[in-house]
C-alpha atoms as a PDB file:
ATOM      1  CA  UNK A   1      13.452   4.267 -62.624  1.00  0.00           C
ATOM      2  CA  UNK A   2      16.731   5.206 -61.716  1.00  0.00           C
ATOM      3  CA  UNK A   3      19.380   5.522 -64.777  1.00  0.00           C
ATOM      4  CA  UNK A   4      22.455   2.628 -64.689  1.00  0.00           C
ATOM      5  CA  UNK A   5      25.051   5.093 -62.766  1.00  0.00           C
ATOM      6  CA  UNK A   6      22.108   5.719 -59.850  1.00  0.00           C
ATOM      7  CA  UNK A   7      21.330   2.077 -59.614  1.00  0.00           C
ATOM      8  CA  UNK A   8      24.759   0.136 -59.265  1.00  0.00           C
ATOM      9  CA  UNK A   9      25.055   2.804 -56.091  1.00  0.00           C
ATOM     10  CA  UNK A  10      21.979   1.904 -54.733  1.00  0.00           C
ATOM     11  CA  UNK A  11      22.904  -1.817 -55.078  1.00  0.00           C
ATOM     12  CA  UNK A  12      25.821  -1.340 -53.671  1.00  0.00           C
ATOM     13  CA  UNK A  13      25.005   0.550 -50.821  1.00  0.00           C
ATOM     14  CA  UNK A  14      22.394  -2.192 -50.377  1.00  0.00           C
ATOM     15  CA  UNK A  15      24.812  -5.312 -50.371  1.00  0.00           C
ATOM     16  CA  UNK A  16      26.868  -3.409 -47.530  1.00  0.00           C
ATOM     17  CA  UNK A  17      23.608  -2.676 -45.485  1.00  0.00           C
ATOM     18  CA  UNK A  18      23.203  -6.178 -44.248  1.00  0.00           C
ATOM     19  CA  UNK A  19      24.986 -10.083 -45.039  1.00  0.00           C
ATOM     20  CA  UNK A  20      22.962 -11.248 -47.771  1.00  0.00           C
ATOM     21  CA  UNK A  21      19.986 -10.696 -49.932  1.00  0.00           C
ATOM     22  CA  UNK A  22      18.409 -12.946 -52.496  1.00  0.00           C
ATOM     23  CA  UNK A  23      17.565 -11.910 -55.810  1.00  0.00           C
ATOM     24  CA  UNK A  24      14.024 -11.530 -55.668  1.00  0.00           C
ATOM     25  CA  UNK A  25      14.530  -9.019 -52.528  1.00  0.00           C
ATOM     26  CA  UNK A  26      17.372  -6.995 -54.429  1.00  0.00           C
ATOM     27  CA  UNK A  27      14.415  -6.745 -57.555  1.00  0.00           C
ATOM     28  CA  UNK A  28      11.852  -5.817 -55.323  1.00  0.00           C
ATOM     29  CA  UNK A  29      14.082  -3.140 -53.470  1.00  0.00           C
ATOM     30  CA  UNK A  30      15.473  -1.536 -56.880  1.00  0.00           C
ATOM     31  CA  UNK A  31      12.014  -1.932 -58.742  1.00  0.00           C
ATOM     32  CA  UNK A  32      13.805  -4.071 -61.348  1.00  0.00           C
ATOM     33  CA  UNK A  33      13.516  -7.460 -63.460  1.00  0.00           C
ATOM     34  CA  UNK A  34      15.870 -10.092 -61.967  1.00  0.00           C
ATOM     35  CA  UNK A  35      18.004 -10.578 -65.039  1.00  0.00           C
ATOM     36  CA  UNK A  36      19.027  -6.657 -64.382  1.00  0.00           C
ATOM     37  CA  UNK A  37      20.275  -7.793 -61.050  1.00  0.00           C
ATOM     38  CA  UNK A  38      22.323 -10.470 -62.417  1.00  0.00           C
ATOM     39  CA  UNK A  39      23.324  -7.550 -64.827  1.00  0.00           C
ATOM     40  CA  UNK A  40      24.485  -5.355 -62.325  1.00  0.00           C
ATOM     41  CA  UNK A  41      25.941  -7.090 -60.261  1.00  0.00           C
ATOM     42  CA  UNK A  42      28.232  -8.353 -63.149  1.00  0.00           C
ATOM     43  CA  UNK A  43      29.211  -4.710 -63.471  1.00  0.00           C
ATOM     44  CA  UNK A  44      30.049  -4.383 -60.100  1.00  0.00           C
ATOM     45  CA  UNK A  45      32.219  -7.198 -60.270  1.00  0.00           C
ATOM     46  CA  UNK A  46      33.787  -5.679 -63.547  1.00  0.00           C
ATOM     47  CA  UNK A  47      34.376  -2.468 -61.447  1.00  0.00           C
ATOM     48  CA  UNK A  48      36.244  -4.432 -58.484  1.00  0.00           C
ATOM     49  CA  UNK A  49      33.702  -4.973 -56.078  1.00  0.00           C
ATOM     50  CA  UNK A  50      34.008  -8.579 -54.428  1.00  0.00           C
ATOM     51  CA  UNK A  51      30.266  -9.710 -54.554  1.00  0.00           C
ATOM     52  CA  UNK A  52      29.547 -13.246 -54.135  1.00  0.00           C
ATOM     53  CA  UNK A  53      26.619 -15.246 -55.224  1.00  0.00           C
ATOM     54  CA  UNK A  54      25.202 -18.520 -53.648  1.00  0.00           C
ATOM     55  CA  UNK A  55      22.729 -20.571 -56.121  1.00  0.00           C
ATOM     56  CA  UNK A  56      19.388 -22.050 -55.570  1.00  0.00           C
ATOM     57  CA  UNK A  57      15.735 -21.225 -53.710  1.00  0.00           C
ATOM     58  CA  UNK A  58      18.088 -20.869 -50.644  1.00  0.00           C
ATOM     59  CA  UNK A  59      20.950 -18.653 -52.307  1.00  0.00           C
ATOM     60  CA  UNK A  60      21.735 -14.961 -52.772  1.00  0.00           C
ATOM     61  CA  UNK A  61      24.024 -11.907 -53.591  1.00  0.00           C
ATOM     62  CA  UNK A  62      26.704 -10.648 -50.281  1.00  0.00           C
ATOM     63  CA  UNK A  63      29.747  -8.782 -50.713  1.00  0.00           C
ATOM     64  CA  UNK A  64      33.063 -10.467 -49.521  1.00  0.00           C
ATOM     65  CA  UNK A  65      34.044  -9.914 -45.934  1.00  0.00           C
ATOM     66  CA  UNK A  66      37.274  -8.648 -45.339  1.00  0.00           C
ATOM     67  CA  UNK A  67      37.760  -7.869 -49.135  1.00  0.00           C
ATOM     68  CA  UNK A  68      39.298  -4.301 -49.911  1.00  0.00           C
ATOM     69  CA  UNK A  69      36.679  -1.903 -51.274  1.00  0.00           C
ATOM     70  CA  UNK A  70      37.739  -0.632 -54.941  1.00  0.00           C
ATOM     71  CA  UNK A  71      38.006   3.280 -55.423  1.00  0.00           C
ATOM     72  CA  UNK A  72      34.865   5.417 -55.495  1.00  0.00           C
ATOM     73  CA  UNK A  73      32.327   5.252 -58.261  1.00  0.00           C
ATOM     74  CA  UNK A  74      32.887   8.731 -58.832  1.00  0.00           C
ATOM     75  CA  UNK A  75      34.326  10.963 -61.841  1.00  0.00           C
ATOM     76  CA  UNK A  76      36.987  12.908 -60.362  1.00  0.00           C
ATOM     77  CA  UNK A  77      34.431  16.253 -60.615  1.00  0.00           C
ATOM     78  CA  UNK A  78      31.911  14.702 -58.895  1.00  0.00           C
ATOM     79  CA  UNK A  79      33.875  13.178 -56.089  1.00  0.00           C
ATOM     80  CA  UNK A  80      35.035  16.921 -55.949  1.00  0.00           C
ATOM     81  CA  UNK A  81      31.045  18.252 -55.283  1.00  0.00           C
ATOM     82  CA  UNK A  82      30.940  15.584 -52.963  1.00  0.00           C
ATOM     83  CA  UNK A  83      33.934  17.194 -51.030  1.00  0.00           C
ATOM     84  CA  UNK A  84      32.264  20.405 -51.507  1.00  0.00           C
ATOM     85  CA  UNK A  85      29.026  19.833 -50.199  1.00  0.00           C
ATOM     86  CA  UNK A  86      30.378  17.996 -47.191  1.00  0.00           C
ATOM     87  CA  UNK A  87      32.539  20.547 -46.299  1.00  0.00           C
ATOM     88  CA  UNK A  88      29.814  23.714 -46.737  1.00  0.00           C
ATOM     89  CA  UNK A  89      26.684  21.346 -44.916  1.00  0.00           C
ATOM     90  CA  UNK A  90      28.190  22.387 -41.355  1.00  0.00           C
ATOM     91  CA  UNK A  91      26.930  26.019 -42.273  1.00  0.00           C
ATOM     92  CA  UNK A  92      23.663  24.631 -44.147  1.00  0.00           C
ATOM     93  CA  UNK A  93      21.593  24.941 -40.903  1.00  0.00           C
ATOM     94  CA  UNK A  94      21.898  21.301 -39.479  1.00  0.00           C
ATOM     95  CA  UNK A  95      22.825  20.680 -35.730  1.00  0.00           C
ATOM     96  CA  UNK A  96      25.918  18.366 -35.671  1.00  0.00           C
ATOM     97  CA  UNK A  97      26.761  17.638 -38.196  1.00  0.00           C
ATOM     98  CA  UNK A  98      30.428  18.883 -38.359  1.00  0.00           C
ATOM     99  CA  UNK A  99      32.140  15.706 -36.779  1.00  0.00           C
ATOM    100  CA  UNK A 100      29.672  13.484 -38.800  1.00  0.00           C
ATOM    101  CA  UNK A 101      30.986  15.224 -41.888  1.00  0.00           C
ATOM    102  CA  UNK A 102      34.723  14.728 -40.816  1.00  0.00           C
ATOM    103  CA  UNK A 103      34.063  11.233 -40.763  1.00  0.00           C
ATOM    104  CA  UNK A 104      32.548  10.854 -43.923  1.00  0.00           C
ATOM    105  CA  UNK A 105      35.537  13.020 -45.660  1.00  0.00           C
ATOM    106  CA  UNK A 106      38.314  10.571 -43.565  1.00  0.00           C
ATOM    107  CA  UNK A 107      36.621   7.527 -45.432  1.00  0.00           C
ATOM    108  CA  UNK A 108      36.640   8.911 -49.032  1.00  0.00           C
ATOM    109  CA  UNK A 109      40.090  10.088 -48.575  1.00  0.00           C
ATOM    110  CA  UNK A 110      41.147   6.429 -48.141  1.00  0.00           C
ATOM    111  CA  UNK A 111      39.652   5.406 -51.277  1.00  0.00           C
ATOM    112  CA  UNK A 112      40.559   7.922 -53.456  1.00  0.00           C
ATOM    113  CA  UNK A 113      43.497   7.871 -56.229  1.00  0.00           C
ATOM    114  CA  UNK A 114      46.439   9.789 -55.257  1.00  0.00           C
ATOM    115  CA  UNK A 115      45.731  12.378 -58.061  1.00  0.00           C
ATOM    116  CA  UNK A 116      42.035  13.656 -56.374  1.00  0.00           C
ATOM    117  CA  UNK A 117      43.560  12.851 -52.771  1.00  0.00           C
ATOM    118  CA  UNK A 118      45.872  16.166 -53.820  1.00  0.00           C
ATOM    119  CA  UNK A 119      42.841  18.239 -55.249  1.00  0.00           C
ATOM    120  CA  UNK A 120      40.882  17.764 -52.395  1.00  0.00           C
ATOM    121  CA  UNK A 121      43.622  18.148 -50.017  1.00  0.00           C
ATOM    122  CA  UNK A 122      44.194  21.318 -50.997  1.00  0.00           C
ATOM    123  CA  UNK A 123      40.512  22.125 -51.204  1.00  0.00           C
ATOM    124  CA  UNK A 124      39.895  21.484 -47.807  1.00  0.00           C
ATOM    125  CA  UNK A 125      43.165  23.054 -46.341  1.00  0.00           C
ATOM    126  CA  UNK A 126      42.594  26.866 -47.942  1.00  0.00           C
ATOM    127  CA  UNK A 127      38.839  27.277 -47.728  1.00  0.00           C
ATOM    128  CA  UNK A 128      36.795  28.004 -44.455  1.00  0.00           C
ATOM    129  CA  UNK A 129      33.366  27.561 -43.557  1.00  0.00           C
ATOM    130  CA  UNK A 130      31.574  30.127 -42.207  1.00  0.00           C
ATOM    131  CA  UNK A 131      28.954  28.454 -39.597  1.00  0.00           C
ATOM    132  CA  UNK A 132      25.115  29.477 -39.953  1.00  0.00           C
ATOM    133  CA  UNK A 133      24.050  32.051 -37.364  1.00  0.00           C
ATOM    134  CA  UNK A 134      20.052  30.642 -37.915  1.00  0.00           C
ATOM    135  CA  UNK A 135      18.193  28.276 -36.339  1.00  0.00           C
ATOM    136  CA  UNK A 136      19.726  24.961 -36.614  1.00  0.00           C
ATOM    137  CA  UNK A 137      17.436  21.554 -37.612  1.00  0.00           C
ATOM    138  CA  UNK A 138      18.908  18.292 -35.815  1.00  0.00           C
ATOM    139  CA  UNK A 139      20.017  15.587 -38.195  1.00  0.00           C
ATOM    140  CA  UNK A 140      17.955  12.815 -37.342  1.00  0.00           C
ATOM    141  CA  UNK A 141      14.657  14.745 -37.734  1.00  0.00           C
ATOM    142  CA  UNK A 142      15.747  15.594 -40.899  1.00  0.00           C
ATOM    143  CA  UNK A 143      16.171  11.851 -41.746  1.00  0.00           C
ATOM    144  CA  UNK A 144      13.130  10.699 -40.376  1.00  0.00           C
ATOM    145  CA  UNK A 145      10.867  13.392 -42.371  1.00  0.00           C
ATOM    146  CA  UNK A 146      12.722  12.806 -45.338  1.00  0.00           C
ATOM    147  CA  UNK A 147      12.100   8.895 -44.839  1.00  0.00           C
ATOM    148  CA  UNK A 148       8.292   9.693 -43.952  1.00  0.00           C
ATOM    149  CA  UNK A 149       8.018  11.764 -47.233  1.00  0.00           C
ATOM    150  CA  UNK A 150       9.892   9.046 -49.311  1.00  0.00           C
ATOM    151  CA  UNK A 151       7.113   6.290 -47.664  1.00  0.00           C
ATOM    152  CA  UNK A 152       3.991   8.109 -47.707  1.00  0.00           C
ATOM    153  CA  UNK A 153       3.638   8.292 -43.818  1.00  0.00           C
ATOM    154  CA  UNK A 154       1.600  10.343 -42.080  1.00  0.00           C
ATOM    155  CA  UNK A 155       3.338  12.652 -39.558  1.00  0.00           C
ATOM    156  CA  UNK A 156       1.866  13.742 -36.195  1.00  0.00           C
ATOM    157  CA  UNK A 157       3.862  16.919 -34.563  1.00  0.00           C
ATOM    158  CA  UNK A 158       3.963  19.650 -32.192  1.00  0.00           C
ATOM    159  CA  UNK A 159       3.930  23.053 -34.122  1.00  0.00           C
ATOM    160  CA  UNK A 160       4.921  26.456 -32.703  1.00  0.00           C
ATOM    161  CA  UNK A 161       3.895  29.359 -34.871  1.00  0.00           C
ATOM    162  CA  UNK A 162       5.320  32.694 -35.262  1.00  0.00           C
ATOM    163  CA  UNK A 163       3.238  34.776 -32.097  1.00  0.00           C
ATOM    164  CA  UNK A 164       4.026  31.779 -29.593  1.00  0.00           C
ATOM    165  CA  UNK A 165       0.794  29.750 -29.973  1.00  0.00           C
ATOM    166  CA  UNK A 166       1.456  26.024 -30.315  1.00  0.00           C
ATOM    167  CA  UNK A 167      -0.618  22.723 -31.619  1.00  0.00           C
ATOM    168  CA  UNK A 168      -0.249  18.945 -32.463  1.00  0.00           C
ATOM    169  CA  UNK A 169      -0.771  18.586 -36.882  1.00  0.00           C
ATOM    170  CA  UNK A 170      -1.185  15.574 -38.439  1.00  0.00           C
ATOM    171  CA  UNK A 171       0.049  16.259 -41.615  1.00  0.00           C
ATOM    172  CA  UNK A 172       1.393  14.727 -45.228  1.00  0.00           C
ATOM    173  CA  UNK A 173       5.014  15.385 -46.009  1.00  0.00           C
ATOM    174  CA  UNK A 174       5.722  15.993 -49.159  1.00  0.00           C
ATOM    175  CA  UNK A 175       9.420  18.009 -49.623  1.00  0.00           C
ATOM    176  CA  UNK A 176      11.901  19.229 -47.637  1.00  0.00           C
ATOM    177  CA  UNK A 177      13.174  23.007 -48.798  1.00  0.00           C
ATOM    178  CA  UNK A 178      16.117  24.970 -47.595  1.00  0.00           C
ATOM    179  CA  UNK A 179      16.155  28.296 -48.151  1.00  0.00           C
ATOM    180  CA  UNK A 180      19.580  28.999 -46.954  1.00  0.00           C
ATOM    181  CA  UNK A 181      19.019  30.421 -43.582  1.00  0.00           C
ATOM    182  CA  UNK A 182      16.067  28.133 -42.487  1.00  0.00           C
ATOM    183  CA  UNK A 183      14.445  24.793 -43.283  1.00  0.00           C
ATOM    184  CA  UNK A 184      11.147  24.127 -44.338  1.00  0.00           C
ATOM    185  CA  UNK A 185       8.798  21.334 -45.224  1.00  0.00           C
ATOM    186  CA  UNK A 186       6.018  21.490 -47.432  1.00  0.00           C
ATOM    187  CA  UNK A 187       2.836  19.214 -46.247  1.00  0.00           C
ATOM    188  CA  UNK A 188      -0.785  18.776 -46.734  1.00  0.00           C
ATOM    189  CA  UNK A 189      -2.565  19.456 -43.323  1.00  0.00           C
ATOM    190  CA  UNK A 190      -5.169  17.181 -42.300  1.00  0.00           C
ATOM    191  CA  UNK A 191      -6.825  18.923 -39.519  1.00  0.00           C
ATOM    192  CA  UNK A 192      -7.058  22.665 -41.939  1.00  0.00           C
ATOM    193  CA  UNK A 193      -7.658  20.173 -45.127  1.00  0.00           C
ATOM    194  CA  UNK A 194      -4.815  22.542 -46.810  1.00  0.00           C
ATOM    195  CA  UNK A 195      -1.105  23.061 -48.254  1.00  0.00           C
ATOM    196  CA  UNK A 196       1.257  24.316 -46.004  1.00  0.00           C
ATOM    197  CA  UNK A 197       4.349  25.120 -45.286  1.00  0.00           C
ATOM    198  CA  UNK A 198       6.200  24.731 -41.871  1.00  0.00           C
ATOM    199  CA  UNK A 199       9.405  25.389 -40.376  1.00  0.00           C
ATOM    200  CA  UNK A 200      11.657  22.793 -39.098  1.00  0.00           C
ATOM    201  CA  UNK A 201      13.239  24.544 -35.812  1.00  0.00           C
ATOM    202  CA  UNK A 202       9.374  25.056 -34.844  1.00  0.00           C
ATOM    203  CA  UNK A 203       8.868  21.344 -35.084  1.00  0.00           C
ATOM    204  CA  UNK A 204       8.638  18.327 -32.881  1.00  0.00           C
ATOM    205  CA  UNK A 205       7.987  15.265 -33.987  1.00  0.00           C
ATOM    206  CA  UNK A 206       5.564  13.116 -32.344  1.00  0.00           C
ATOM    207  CA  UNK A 207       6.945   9.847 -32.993  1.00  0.00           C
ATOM    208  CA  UNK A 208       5.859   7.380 -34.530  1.00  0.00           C
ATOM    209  CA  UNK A 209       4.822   8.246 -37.687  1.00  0.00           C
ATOM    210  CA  UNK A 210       1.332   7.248 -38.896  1.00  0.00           C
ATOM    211  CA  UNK A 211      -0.175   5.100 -41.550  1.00  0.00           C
ATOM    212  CA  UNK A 212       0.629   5.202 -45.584  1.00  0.00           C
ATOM    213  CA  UNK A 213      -1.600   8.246 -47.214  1.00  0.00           C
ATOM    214  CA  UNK A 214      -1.591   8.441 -51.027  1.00  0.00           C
ATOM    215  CA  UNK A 215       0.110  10.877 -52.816  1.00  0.00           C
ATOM    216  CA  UNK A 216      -1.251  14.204 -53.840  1.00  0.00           C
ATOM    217  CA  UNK A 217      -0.170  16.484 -56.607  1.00  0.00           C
ATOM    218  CA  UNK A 218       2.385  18.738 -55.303  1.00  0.00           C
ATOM    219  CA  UNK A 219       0.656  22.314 -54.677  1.00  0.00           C
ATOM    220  CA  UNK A 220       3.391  24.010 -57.613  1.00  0.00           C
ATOM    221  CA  UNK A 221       6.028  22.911 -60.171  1.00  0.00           C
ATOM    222  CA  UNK A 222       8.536  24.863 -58.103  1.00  0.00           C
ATOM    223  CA  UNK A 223       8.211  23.792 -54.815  1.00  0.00           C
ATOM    224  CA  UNK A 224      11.473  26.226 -53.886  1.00  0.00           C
ATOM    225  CA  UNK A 225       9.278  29.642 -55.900  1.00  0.00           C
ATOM    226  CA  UNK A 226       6.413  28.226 -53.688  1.00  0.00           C
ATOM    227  CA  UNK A 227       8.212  27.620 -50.024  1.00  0.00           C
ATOM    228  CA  UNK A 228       9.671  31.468 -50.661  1.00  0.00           C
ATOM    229  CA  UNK A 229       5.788  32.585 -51.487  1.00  0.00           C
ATOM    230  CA  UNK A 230       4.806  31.032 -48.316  1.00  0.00           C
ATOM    231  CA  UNK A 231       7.557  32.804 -46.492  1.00  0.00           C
ATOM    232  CA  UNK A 232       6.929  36.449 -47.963  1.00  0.00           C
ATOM    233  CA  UNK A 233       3.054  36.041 -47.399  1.00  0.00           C
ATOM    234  CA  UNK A 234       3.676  34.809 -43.951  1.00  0.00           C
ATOM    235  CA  UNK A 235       2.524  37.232 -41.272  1.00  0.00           C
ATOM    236  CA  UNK A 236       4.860  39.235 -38.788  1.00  0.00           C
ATOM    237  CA  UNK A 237       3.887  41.578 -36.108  1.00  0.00           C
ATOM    238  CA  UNK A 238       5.656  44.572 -38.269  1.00  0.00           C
ATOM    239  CA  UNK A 239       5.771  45.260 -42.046  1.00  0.00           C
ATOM    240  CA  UNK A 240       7.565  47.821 -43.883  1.00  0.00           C
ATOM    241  CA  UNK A 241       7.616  49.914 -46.791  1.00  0.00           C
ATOM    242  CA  UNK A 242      10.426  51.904 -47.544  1.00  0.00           C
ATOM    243  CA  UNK A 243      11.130  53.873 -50.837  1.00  0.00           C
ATOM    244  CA  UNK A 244      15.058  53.303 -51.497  1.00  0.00           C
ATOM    245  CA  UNK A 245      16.867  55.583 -54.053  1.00  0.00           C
ATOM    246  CA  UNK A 246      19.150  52.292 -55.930  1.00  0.00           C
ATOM    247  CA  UNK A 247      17.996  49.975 -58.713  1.00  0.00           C
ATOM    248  CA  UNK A 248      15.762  47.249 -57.824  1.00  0.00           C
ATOM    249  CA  UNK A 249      18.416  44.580 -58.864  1.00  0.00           C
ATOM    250  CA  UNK A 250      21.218  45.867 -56.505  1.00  0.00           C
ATOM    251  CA  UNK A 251      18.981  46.160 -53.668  1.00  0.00           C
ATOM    252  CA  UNK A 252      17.911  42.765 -54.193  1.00  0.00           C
ATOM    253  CA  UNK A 253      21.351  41.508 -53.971  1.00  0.00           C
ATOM    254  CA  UNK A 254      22.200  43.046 -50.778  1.00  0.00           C
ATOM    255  CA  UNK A 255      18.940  42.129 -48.502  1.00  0.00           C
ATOM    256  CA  UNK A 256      17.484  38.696 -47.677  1.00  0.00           C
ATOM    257  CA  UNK A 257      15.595  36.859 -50.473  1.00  0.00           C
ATOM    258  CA  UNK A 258      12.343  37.085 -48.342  1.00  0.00           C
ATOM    259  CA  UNK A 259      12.465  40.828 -48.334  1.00  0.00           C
ATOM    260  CA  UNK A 260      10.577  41.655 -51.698  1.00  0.00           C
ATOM    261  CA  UNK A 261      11.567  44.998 -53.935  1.00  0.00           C
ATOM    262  CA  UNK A 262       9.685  46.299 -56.353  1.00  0.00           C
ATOM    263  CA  UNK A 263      11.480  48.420 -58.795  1.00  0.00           C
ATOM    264  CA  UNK A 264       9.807  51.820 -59.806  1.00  0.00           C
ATOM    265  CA  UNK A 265      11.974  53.200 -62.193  1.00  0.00           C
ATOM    266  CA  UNK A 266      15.549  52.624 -63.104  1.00  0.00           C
ATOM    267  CA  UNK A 267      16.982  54.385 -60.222  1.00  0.00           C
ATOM    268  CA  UNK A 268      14.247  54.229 -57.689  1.00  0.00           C
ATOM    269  CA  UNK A 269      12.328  50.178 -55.882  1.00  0.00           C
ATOM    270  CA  UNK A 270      10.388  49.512 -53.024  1.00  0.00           C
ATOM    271  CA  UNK A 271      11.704  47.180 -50.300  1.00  0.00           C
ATOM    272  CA  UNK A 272       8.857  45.738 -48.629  1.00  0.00           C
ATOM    273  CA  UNK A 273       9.741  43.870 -45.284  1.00  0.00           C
ATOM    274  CA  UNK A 274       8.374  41.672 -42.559  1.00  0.00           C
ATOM    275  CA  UNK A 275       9.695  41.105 -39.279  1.00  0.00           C
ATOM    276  CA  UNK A 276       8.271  40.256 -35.483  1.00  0.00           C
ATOM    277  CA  UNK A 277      10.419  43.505 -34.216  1.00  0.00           C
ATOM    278  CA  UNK A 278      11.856  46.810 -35.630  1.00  0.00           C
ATOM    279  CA  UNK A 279      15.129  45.729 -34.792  1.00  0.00           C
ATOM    280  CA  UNK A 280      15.156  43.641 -37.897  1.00  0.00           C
ATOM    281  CA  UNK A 281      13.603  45.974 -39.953  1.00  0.00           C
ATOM    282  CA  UNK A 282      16.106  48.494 -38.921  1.00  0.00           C
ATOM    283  CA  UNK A 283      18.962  45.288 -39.589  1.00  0.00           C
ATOM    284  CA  UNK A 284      17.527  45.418 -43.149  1.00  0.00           C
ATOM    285  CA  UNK A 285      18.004  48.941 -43.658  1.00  0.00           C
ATOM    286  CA  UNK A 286      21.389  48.947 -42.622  1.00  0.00           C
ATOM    287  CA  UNK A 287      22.095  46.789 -45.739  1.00  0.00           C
ATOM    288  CA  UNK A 288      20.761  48.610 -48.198  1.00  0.00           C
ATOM    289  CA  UNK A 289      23.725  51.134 -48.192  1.00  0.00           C
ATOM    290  CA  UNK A 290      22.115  53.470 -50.169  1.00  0.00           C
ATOM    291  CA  UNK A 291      19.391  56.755 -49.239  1.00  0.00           C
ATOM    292  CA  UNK A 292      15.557  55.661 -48.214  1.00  0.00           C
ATOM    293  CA  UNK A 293      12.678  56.474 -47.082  1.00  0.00           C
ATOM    294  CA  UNK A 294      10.206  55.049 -44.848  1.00  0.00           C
ATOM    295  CA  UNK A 295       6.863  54.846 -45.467  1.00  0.00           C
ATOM    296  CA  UNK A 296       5.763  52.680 -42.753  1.00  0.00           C
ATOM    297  CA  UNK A 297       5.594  51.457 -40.213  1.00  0.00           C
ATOM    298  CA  UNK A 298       5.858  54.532 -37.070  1.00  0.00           C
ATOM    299  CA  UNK A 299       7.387  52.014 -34.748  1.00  0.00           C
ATOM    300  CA  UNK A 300      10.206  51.091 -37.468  1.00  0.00           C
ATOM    301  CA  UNK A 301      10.942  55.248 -37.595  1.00  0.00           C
ATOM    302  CA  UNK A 302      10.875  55.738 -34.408  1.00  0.00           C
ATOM    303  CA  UNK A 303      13.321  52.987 -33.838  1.00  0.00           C
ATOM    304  CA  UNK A 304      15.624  54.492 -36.692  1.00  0.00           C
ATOM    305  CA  UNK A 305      15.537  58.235 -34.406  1.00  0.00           C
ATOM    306  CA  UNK A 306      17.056  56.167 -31.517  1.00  0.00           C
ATOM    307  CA  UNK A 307      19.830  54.517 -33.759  1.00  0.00           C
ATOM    308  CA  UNK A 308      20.710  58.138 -35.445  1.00  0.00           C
ATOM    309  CA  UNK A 309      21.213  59.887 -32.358  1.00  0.00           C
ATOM    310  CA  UNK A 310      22.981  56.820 -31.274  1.00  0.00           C
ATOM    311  CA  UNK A 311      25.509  56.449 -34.420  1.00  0.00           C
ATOM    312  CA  UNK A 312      25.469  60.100 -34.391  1.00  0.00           C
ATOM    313  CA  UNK A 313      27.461  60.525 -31.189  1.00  0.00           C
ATOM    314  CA  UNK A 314      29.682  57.372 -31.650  1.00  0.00           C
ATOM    315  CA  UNK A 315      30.793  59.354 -34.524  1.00  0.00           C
ATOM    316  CA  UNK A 316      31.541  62.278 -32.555  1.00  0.00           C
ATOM    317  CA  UNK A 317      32.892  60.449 -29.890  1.00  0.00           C
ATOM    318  CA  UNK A 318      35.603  58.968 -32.540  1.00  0.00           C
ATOM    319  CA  UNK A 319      35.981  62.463 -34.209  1.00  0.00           C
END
């Protein structure tokens, strides 16, 4: 059940979603008794917010049209993440989204106390968001697998995997997982009777979504340990294994979290790395900033020959 804070936002969000609802719908919808709707909605009239009740069979809850909306039930922090997190989800991989964001930010402004209005004023005018160079996931899909895992639905889509090959899935969405660069959703398969793990910008949805399936236990605890599992073990056309002369912990810092390294002594790890081209492997390399060797593959040091001889007379060509 949600706690009190959760709820009155739920409510709330509810009354503005349509005219009016009666109390029996607002119970169902919230998975509460009725006297904690007449509860809460006494709270949100205690907070400002002009919601009007009409008694008998016939009657029902509706906020007050025309009415001016209170400020935000927010603590001035948390109104601050908000800011945050609208301002950093145009680089979060989403297709957009930037404009839809503006919007949002233009509405709390206007119901803000003067106090935050400054703090978030400032916020947004000396910080810059850097715009993801990945794939990019449209919006609405997002919403509608989100809504499918929320309701138990059964998905049906079009899925292109890493060498090209494509196929319809009907699958069981479970969780949504962003891994920074990339988003992912975690699902049971029903055609390979299995767990696994697909990525969003190789999905199309075949709409619409199927009939309710009940719920399985989740495949780990951690669903974001088991999405990055999924993604190391994944296969790629190339892997490497390259012996790099650092400690484990500051080469980990420096290369994607799919790239795994193993440390071998205090000085010394193994970077293992999977790619579908040697270009990437040799990208990966480049970030390392420290000596290496490479183990395999040939392709990957062949590759590297070309790109010393290039760099090699750049540099001379500067000198």
């Amino acid at each position: 059940m949600l706690n009190t804070s959760a709820r009155l936002l739920r409510l709330l969000t509810l009354l503005e979603s349509r005219r009016e609802w009666s109390g029996a719908q607002l119970s169902q919808r919230l998975e509460i008794s009725a006297r904690t709707v007449r509860n809460d909605i006494t709270r949100l009239r205690a907070l400002g917010y002009p919601v009007e009740a009409t008694p008998g069979v016939a009657g029902g809850y509706r906020l007050a049209s025309g009415a001016a909306m209170p400020p935000l039930l927010l603590e001035d922090d948390e109104a601050v993440a908000v800011v945050v997190a609208l301002r950093s989800s145009a680089g979060g991989g989403v297709s957009g989204i930037e404009e839809t964001s503006v919007r949002a930010l233009v509405k709390l402004e206007q119901v803000f106390p003067a106090r935050l209005r400054h703090r978030v004023n400032a916020l947004q005018a000396y910080t810059v968001a850097i715009t993801s160079q990945g794939p990019t996931v449209d919006p609405h899909v997002l919403a509608t697998i989100a809504g499918a895992c929320r309701d138990y639905e059964v998905m049906r889509i079009d899925y292109q995997k890493h060498d090209g090959t494509e196929s319809v899935r009907s699958v069981e969405p479970y969780r949504l997982v962003h891994l920074g660069r990339r988003w992912y959703l975690v699902a049971w398969d029903r055609d390979r009777n299995a767990w696994r793990t697909f990525r969003l910008d190789r999905m199309k949805l075949k709409p619409p979504t199927g009939p309710h399936f009940n719920p399985r236990d989740l495949p780990a605890e951690d669903i974001a340990a088991y999405v990055m599992r999924s993604v190391r073990s994944a296969p790629a056309k190339y892997e490497a294994r390259i012996q790099v002369k650092a400690p484990a912990q500051m080469i980990a810092e420096r290369v994607p979290r799919e790239v795994v390294v193993e440390p071998i002594d205090d000085n010394t790890c193994t970077v293992h790395a999977r790619a579908n081209s040697v270009e990437m492997l040799a990208l990966y390399l480049g970030m390392l900033d420290a000596d290496f060797t490479v183990a395999e593959p040939p392709e990957l040091i062949a590759r590297l020959n070309t790109l010393a001889e290039r760099y090699s007379k750049a540099a001379g060509n500067a000198g």
